[in-house]
C-alpha atoms as a PDB file:
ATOM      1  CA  UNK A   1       0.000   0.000   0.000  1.00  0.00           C
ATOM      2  CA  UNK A   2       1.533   3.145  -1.003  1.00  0.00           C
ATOM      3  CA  UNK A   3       2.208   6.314   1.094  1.00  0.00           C
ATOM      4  CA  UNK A   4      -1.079   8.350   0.066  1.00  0.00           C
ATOM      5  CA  UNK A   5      -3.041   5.885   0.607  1.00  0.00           C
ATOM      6  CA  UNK A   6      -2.177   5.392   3.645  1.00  0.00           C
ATOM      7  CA  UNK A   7      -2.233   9.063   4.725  1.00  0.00           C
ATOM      8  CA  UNK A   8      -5.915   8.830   2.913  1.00  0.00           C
ATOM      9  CA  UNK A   9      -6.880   6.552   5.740  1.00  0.00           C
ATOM     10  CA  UNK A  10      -5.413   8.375   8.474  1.00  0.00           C
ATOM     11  CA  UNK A  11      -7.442  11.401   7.502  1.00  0.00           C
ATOM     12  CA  UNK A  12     -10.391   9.373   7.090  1.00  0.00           C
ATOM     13  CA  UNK A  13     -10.151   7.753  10.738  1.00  0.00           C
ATOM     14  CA  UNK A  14      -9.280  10.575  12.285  1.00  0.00           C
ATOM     15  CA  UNK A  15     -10.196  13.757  10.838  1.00  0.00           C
ATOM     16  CA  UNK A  16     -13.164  13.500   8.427  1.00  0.00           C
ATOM     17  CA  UNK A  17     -16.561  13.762   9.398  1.00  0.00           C
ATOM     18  CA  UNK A  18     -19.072  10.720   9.296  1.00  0.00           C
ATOM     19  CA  UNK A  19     -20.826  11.967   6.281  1.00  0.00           C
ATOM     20  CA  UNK A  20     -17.634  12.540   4.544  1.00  0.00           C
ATOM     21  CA  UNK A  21     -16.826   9.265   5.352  1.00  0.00           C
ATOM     22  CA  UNK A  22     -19.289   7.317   3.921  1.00  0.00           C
ATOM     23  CA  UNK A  23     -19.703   9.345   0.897  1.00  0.00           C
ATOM     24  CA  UNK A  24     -15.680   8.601  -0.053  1.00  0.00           C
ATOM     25  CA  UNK A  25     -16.098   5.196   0.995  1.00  0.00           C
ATOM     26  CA  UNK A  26     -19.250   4.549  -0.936  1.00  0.00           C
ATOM     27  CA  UNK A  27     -17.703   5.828  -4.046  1.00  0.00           C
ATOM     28  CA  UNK A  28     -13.869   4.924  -3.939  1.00  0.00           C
ATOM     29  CA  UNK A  29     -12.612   2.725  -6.712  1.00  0.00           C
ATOM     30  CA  UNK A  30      -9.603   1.771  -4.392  1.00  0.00           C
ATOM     31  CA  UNK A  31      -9.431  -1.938  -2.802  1.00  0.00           C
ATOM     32  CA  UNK A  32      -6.938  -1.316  -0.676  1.00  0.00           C
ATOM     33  CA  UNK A  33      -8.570   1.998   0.933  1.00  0.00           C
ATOM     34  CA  UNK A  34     -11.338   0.137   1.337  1.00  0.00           C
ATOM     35  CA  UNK A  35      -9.609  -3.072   3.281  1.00  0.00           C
ATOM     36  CA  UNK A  36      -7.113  -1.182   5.308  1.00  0.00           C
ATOM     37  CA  UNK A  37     -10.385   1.677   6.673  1.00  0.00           C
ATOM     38  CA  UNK A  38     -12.219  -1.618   7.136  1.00  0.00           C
ATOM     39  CA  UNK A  39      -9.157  -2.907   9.334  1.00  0.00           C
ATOM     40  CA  UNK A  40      -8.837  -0.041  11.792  1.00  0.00           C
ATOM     41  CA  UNK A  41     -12.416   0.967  11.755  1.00  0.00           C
ATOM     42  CA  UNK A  42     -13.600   1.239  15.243  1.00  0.00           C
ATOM     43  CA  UNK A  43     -16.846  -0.231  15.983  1.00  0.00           C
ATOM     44  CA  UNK A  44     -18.088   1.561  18.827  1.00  0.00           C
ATOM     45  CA  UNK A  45     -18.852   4.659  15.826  1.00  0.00           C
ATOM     46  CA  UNK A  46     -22.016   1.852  14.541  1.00  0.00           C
ATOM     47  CA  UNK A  47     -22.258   0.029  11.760  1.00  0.00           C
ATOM     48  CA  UNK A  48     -23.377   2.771   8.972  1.00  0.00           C
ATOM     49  CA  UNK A  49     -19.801   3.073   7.338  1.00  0.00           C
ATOM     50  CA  UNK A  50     -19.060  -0.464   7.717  1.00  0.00           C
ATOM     51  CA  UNK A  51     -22.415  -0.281   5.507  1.00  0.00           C
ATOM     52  CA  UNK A  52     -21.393   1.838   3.120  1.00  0.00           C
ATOM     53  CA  UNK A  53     -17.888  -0.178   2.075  1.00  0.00           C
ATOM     54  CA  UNK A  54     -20.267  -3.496   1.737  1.00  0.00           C
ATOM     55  CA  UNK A  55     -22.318  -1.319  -0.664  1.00  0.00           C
ATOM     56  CA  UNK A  56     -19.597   0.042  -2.591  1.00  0.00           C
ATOM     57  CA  UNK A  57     -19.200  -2.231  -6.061  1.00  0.00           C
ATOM     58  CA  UNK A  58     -15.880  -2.417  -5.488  1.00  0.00           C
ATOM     59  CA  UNK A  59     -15.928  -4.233  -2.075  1.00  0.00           C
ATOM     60  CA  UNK A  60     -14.916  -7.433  -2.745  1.00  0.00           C
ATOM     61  CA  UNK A  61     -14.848 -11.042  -0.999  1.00  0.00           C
ATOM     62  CA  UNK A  62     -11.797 -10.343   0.880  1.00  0.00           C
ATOM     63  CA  UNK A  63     -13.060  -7.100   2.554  1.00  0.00           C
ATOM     64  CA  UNK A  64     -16.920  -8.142   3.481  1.00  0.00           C
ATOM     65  CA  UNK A  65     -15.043 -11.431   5.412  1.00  0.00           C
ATOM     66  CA  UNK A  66     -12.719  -9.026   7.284  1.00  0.00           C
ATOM     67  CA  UNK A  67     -16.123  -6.976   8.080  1.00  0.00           C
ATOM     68  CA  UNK A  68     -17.326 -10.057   9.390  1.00  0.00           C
ATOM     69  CA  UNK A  69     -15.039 -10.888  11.408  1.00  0.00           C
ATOM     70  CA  UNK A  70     -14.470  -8.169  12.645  1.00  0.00           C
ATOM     71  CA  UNK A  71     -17.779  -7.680  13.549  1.00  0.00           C
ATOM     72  CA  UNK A  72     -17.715 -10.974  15.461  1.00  0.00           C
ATOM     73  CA  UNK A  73     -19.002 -13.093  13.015  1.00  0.00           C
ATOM     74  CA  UNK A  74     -17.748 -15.886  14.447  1.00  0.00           C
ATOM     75  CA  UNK A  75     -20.374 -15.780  16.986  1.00  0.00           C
ATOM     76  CA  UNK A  76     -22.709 -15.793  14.327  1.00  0.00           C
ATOM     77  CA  UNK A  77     -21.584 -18.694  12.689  1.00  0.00           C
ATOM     78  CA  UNK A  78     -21.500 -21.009  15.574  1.00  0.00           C
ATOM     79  CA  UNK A  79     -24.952 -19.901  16.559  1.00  0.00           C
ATOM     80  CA  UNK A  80     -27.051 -19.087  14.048  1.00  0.00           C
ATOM     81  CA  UNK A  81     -29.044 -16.673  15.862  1.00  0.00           C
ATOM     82  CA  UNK A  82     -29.977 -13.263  16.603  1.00  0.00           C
ATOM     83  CA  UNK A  83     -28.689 -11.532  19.776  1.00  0.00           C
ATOM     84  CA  UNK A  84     -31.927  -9.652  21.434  1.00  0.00           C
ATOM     85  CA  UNK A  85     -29.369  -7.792  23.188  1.00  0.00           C
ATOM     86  CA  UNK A  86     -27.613  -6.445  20.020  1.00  0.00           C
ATOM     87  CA  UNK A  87     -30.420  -5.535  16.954  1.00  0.00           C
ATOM     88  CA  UNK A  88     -28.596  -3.740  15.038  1.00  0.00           C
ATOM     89  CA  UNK A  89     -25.581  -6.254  14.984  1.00  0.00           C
ATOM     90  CA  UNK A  90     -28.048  -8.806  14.579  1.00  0.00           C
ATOM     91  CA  UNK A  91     -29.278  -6.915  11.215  1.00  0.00           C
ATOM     92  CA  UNK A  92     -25.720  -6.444   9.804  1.00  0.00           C
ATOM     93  CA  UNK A  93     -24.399  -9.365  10.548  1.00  0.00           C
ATOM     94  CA  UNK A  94     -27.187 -11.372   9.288  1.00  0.00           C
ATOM     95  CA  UNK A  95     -27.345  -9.407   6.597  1.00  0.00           C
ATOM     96  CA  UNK A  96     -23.612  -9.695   5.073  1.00  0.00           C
ATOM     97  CA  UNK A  97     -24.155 -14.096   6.009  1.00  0.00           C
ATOM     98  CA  UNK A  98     -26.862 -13.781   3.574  1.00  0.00           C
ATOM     99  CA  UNK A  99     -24.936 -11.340   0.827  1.00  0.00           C
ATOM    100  CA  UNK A 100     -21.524 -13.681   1.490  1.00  0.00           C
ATOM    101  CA  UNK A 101     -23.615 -16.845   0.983  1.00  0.00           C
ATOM    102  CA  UNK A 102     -25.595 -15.338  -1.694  1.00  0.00           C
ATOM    103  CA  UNK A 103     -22.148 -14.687  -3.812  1.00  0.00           C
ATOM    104  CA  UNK A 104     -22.252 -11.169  -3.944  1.00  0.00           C
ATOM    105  CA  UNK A 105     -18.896 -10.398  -3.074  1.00  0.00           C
ATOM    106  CA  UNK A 106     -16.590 -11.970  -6.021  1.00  0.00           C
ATOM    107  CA  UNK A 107     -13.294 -12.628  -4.969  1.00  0.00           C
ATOM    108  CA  UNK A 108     -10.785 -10.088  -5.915  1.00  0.00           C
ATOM    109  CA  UNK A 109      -6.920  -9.210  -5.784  1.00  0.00           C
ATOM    110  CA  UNK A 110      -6.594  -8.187  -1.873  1.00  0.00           C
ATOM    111  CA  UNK A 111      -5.540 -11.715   0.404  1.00  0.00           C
ATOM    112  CA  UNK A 112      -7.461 -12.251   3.327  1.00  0.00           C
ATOM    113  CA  UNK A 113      -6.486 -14.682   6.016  1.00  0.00           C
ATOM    114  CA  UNK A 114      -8.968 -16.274   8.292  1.00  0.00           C
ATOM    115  CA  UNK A 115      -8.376 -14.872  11.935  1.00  0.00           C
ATOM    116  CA  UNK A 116      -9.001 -18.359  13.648  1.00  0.00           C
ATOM    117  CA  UNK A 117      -6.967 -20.907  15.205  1.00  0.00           C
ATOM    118  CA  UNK A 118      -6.281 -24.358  13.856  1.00  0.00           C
ATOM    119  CA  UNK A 119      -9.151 -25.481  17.015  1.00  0.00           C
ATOM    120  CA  UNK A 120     -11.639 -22.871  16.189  1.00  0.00           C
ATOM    121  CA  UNK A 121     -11.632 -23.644  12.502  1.00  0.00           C
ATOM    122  CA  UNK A 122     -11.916 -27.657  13.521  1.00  0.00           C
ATOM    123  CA  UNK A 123     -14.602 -26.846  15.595  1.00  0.00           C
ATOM    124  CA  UNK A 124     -16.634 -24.650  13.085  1.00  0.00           C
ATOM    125  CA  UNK A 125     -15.835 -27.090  10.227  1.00  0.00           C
ATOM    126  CA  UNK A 126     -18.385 -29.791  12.766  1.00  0.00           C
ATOM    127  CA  UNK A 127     -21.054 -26.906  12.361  1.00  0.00           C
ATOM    128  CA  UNK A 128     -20.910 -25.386   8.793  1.00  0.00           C
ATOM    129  CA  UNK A 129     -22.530 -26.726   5.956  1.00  0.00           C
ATOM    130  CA  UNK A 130     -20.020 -27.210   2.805  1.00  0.00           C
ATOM    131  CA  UNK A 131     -21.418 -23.999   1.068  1.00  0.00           C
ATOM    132  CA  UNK A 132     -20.911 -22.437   4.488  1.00  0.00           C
ATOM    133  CA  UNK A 133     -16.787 -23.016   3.959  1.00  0.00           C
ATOM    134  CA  UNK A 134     -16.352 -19.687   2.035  1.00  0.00           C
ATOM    135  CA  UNK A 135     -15.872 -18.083   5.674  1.00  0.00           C
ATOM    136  CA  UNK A 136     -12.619 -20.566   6.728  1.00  0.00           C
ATOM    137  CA  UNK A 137     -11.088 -21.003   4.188  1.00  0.00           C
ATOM    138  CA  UNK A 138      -7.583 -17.986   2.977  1.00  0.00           C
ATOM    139  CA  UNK A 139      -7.916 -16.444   0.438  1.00  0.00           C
ATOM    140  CA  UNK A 140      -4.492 -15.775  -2.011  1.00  0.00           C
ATOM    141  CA  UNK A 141      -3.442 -12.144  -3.175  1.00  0.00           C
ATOM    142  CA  UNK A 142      -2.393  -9.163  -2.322  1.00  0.00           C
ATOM    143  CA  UNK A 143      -0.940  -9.088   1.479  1.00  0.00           C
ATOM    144  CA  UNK A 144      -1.993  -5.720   2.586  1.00  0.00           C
ATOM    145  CA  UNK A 145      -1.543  -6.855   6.538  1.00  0.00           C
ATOM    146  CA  UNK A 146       1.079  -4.267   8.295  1.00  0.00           C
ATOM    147  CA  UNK A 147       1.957  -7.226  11.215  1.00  0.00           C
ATOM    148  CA  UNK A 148      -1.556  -6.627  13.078  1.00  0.00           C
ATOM    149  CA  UNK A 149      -3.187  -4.838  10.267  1.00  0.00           C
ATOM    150  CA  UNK A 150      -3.173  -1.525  11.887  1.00  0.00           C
ATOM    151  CA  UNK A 151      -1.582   1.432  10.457  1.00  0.00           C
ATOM    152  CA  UNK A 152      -0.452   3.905  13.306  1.00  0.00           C
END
C-alpha cells in the first residue's frame, strides 16, 4: 500500500466527518482503501460506514469477510441466531451471512487470512454446511496486513 493511501486513511479515521466518510467510501474505486479503513475501523462509531464499504461495487470477498469478522461473526456462525441484546448487529451481521452466501462479493486481488486458530476452525468445520466453507477457508493475493493490520 503506497504512502497516500495510507495518509488517505489516516485522515479518514481521524479527521473526516461521518458523512464525509461514507460518501468517499461509498464511491472509492480503491481496494486497498477500502480493506485497510475496514481494518482499523472502530466499531463503537455503529455500523453505517461499515455499511457503506459493503455497498460500494468495489468491495470485494476479501473485505466483506474481514467486516465479518471483525464484527464478530464468528459468533454468528456457531450460533445461528440473533442476539436480542444487540439488533442492530443482529441486522448487519445477518445481513452480510446472507450477501456472502448469496455470492455477492466476487473474490478479488486483496488476500485475506482467516483470523481463527487451527481449534476454532476444527470446531466450526463440525457446524458449517459445505457452502458455508467460504468463511474458513484464505484467500491468495495481495498481502496488505502491516503485522496486526493496523496502520499507526
Amino acid at each position: 500500500m503506497n504512502q497516500d493511501s495510507i495518509t488517505k486513511v489516516k485522515e479518514l479515521l481521524y479527521d473526516t466527518a461521518k458523512d464525509k466518510v461514507k460518501s468517499f467510501l461509498s464511491q472509492t474505486d480503491d481496494q486497498e482503501i477500502l480493506y485497510m479503513y475496514a481494518c482499523n475501523y472502530n466499531w463503537d462509531d455503529g455500523f453505517e460506514i461499515p455499511q457503506a464499504i459493503l455497498d460500494n461495487e468495489k468491495c470485494d470477498l476479501s473485505i466483506a469477510l474481514l467486516l465479518f469478522y471483525e464484527a464478530d461473526g464468528c459468533q454468528y456462525l456457531t450460533e445461528k441466531s440473533d442476539n436480542i441484546n444487540l439488533p442492530q448487529w443482529s441486522v448487519f451481521i445477518r445481513k452480510l451471512y446472507d450477501s456472502i452466501m448469496a455470492g455477492k462479493y466476487r473474490q478479488g486481488e486483496i488476500a485475506f487470512k482467516v483470523p481463527l486458530s487451527k481449534v476454532q476452525i476444527y470446531k466450526l468445520k463440525k457446524v458449517l454446511t459445505e457452502d458455508e466453507n467460504i468463511f474458513i477457508e484464505d484467500i491468495n493475493g495481495k498481502c496488505l496486513d502491516t503485522g496486526n493490520g493496523h496502520i499507526g
